[in-house]
N, C-alpha and C. Protein backbone atom coordinates (compact mmCIF):
# COMPACT_ATOMS: atom_id res chain seq x y z
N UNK A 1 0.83 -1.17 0.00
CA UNK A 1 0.00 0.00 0.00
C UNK A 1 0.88 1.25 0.00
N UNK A 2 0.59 2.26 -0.92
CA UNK A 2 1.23 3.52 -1.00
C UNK A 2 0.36 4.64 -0.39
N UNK A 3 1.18 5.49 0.21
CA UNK A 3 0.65 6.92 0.43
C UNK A 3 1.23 7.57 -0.05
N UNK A 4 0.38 8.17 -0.65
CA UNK A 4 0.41 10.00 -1.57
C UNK A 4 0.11 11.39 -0.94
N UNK A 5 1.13 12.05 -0.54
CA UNK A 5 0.63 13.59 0.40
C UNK A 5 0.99 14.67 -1.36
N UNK A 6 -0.37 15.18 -1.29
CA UNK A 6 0.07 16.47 -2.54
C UNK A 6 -0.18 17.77 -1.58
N UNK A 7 1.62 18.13 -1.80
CA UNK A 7 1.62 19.69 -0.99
C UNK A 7 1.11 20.18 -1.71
N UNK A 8 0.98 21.81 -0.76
CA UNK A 8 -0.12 22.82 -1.49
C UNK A 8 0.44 24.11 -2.41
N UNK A 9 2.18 23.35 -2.05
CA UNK A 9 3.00 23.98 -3.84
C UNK A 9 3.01 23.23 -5.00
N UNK A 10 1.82 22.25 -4.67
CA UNK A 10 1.93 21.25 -5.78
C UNK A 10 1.17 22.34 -6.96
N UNK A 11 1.47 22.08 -8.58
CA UNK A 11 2.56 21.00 -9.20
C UNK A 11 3.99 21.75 -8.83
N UNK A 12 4.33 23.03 -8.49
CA UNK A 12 6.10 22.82 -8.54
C UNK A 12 6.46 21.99 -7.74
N UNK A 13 6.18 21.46 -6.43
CA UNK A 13 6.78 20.75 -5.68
C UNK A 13 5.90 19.68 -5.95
N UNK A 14 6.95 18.02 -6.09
CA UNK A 14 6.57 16.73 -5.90
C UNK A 14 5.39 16.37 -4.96
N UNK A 15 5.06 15.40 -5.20
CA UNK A 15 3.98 14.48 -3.99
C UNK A 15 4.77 14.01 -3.39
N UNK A 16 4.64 13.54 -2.57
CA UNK A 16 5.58 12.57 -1.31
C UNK A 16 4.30 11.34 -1.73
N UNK A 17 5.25 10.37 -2.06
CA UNK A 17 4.86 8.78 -2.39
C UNK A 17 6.12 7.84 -1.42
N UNK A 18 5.01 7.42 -0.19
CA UNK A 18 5.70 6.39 0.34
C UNK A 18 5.11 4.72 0.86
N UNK A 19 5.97 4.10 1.17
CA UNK A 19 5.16 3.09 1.31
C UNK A 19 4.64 2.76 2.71
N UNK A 20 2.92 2.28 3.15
CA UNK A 20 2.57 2.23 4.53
C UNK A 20 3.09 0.94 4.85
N UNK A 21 2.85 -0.26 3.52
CA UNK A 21 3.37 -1.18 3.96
C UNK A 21 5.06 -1.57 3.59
N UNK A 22 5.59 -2.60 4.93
CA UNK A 22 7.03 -2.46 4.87
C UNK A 22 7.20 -3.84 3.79
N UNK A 23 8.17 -3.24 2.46
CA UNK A 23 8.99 -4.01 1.72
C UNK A 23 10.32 -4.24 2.06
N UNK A 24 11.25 -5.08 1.12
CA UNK A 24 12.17 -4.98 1.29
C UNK A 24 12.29 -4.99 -0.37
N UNK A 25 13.25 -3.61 -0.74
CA UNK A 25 13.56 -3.12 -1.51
C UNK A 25 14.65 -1.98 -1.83
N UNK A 26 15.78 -2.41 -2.97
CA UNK A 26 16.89 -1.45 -2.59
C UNK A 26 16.48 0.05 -2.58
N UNK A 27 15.58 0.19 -3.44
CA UNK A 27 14.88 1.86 -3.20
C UNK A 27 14.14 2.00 -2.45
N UNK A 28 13.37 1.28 -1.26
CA UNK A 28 12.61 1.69 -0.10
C UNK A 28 13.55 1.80 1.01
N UNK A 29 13.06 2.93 1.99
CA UNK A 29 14.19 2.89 3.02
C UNK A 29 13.00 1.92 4.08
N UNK A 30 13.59 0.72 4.27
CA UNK A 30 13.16 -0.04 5.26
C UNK A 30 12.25 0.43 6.43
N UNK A 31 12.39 1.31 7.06
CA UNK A 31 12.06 2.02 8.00
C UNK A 31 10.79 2.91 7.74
N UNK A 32 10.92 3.84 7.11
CA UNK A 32 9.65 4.86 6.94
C UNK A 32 9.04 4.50 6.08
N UNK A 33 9.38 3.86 4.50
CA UNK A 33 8.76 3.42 3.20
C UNK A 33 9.55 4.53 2.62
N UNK A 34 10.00 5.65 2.70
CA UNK A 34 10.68 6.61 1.58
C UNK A 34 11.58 5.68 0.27
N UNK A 35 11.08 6.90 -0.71
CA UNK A 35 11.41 5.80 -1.80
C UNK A 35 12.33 6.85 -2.51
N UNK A 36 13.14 6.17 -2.80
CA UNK A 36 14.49 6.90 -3.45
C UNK A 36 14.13 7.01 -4.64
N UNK A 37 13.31 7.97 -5.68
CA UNK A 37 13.29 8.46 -7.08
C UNK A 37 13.67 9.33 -7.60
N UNK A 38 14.71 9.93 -8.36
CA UNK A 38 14.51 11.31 -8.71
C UNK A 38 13.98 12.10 -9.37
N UNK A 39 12.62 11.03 -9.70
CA UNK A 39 11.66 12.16 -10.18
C UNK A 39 10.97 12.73 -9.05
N UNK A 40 10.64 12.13 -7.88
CA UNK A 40 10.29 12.65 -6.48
C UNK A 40 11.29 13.60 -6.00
N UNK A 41 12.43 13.99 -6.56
CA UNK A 41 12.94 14.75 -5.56
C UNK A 41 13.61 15.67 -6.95
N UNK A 42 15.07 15.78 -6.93
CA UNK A 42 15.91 16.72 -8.22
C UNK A 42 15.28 16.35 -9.42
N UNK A 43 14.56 15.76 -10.08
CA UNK A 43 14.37 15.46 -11.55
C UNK A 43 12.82 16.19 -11.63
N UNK A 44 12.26 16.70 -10.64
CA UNK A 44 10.94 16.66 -10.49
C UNK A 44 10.56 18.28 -11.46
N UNK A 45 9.56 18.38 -12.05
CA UNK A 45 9.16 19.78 -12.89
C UNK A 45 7.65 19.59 -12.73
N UNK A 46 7.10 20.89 -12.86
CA UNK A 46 5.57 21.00 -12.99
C UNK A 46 4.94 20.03 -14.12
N UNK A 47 5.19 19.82 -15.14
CA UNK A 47 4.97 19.19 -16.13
C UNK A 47 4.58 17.52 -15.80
N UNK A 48 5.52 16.83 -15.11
CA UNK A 48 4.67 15.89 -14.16
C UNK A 48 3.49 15.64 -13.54
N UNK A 49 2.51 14.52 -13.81
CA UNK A 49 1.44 14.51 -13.20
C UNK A 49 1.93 13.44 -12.29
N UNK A 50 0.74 13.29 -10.95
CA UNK A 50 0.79 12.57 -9.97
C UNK A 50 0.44 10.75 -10.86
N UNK A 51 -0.11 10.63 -11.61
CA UNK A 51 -0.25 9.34 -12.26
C UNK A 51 1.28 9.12 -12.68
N UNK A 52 1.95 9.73 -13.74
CA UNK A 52 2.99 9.49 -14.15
C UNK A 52 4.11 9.22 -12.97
N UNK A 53 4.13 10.17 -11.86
CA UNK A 53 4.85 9.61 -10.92
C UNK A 53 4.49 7.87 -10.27
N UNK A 54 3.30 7.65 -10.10
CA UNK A 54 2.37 6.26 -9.26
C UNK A 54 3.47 4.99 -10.19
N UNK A 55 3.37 5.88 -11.59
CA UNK A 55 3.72 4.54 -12.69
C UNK A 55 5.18 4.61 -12.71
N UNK A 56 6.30 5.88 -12.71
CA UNK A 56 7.80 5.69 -11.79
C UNK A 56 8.04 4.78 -10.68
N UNK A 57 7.11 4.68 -9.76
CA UNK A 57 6.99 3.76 -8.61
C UNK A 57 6.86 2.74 -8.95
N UNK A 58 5.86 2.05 -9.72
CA UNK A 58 5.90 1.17 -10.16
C UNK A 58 6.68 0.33 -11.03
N UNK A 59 7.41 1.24 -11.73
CA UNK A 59 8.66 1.09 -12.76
C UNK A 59 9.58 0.87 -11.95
N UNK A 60 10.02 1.27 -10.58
CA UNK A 60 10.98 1.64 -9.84
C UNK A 60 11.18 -0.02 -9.38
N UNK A 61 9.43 -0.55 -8.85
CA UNK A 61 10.07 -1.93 -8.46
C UNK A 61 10.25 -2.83 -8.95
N UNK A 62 9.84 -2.67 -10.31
CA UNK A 62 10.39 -4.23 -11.28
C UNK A 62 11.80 -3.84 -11.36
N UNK A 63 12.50 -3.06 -11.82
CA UNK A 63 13.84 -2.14 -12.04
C UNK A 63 14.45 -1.86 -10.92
N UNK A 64 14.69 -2.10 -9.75
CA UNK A 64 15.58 -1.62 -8.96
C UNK A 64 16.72 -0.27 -9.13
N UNK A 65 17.01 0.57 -8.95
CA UNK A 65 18.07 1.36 -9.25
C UNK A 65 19.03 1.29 -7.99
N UNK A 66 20.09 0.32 -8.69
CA UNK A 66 20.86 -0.33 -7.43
C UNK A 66 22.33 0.81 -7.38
N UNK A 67 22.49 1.85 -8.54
CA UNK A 67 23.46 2.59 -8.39
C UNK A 67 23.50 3.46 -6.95
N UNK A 68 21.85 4.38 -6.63
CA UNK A 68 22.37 4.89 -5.68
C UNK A 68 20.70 4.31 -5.05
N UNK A 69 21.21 3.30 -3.83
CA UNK A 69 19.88 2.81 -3.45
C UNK A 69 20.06 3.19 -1.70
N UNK A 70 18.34 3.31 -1.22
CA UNK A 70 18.19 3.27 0.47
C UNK A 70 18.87 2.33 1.48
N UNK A 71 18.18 1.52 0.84
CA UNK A 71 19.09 0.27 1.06
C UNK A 71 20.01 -0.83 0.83
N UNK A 72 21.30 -0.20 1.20
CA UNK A 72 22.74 -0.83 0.21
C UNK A 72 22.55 -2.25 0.80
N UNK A 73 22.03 -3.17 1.91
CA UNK A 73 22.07 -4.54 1.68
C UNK A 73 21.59 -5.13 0.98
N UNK A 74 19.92 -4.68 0.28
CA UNK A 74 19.43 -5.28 -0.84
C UNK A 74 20.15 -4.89 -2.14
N UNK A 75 20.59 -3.47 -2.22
CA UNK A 75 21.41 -3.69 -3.47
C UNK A 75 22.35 -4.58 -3.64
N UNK A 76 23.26 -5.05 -2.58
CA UNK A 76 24.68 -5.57 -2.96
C UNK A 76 23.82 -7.25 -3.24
N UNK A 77 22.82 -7.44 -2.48
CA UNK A 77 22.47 -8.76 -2.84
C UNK A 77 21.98 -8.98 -4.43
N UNK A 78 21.03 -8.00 -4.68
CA UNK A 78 20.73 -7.65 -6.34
C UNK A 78 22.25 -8.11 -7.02
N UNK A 79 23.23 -7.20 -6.74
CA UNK A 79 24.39 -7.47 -7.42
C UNK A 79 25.36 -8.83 -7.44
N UNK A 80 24.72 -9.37 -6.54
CA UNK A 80 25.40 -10.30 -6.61
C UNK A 80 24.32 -11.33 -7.02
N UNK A 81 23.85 -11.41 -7.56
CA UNK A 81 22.36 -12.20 -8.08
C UNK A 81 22.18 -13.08 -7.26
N UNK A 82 21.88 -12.66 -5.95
CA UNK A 82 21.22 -13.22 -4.87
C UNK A 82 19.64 -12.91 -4.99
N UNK A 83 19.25 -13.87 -5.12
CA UNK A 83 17.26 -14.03 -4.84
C UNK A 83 16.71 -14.17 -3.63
N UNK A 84 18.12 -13.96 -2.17
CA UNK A 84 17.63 -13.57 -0.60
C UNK A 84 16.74 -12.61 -0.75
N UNK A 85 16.72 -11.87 -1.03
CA UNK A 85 15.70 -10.27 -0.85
C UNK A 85 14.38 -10.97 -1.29
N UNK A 86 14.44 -11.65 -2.00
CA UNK A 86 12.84 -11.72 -2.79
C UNK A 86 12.06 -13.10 -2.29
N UNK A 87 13.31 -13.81 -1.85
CA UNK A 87 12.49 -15.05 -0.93
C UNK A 87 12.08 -13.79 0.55
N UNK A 88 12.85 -13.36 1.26
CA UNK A 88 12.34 -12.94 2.45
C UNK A 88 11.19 -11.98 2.23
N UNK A 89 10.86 -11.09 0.99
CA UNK A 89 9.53 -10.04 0.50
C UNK A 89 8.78 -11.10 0.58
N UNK A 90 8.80 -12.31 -0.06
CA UNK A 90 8.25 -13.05 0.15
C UNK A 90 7.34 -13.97 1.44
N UNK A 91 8.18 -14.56 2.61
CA UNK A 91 8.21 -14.65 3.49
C UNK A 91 7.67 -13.57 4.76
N UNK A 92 7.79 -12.60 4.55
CA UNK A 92 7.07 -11.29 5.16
C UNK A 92 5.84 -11.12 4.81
N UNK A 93 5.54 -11.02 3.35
CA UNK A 93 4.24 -10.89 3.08
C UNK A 93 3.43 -12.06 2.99
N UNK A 94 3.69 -13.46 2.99
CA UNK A 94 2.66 -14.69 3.44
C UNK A 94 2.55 -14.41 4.95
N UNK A 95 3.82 -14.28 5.89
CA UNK A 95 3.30 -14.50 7.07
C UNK A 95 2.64 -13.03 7.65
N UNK A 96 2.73 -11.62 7.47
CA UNK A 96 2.81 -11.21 7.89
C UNK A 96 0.86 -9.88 7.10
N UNK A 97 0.90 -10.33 6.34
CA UNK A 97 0.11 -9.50 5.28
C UNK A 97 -1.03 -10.17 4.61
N UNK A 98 -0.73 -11.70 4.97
CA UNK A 98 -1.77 -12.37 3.88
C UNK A 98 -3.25 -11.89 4.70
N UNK A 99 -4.12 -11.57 3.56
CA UNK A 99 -5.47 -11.61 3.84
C UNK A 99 -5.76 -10.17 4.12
N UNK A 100 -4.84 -9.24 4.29
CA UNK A 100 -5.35 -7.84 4.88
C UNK A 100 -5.69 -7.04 3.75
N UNK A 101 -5.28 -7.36 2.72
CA UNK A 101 -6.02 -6.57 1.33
C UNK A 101 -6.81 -7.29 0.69
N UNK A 102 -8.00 -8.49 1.10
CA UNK A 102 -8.27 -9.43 0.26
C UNK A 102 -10.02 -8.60 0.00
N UNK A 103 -10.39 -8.20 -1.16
CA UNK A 103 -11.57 -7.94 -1.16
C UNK A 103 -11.63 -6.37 -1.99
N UNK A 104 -9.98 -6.08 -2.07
CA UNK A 104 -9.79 -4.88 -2.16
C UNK A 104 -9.62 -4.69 -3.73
């Protein structure tokens, strides 16, 4: 689940898109859900809509951007084509999530 805050300099200033629920992902910071994009932050222009950002996010997690990521343990595992990160996303979300979005 994502949350979307649109400040009230929006469009010059970004939405804040983070995640409520906890992933494990080299661009989520473990902790709060902040998501490392730079279209959310330096890349960001009025010309951006809030959809086009939703679908960056979404782009963001099939794609990892392991150059400059939140979390350097899932990157180095990415890099080393370790599939730990994605068994334990895994493992978190059967035990920990199943059933709380079912209906949704």
């Amino acid at each position: 689940m994502n949350r979307i805050d649109i400040p009230p300099t929006y469009p010059l200033a970004p939405p804040r898109i983070t995640f409520r629920t906890q992933i494990v992902h080299a661009n989520v910071a473990l902790k709060d859900g902040e998501i490392c994009l730079d279209l959310l932050k330096d890349a960001w222009t009025p010309a951006y809509s809030v959809l086009e950002c939703v679908r960056a996010v979404r782009m963001l997690l099939s794609c990892p951007g392991i150059d400059s990521p939140l979390n350097v343990d899932v990157a180095a595992l990415i890099r080393a084509g370790d599939t730990l990160a994605a068994r334990r996303l895994t493992e978190y979300w059967c035990t920990h999530e199943k059933g709380r979005y079912d209906g949704l």
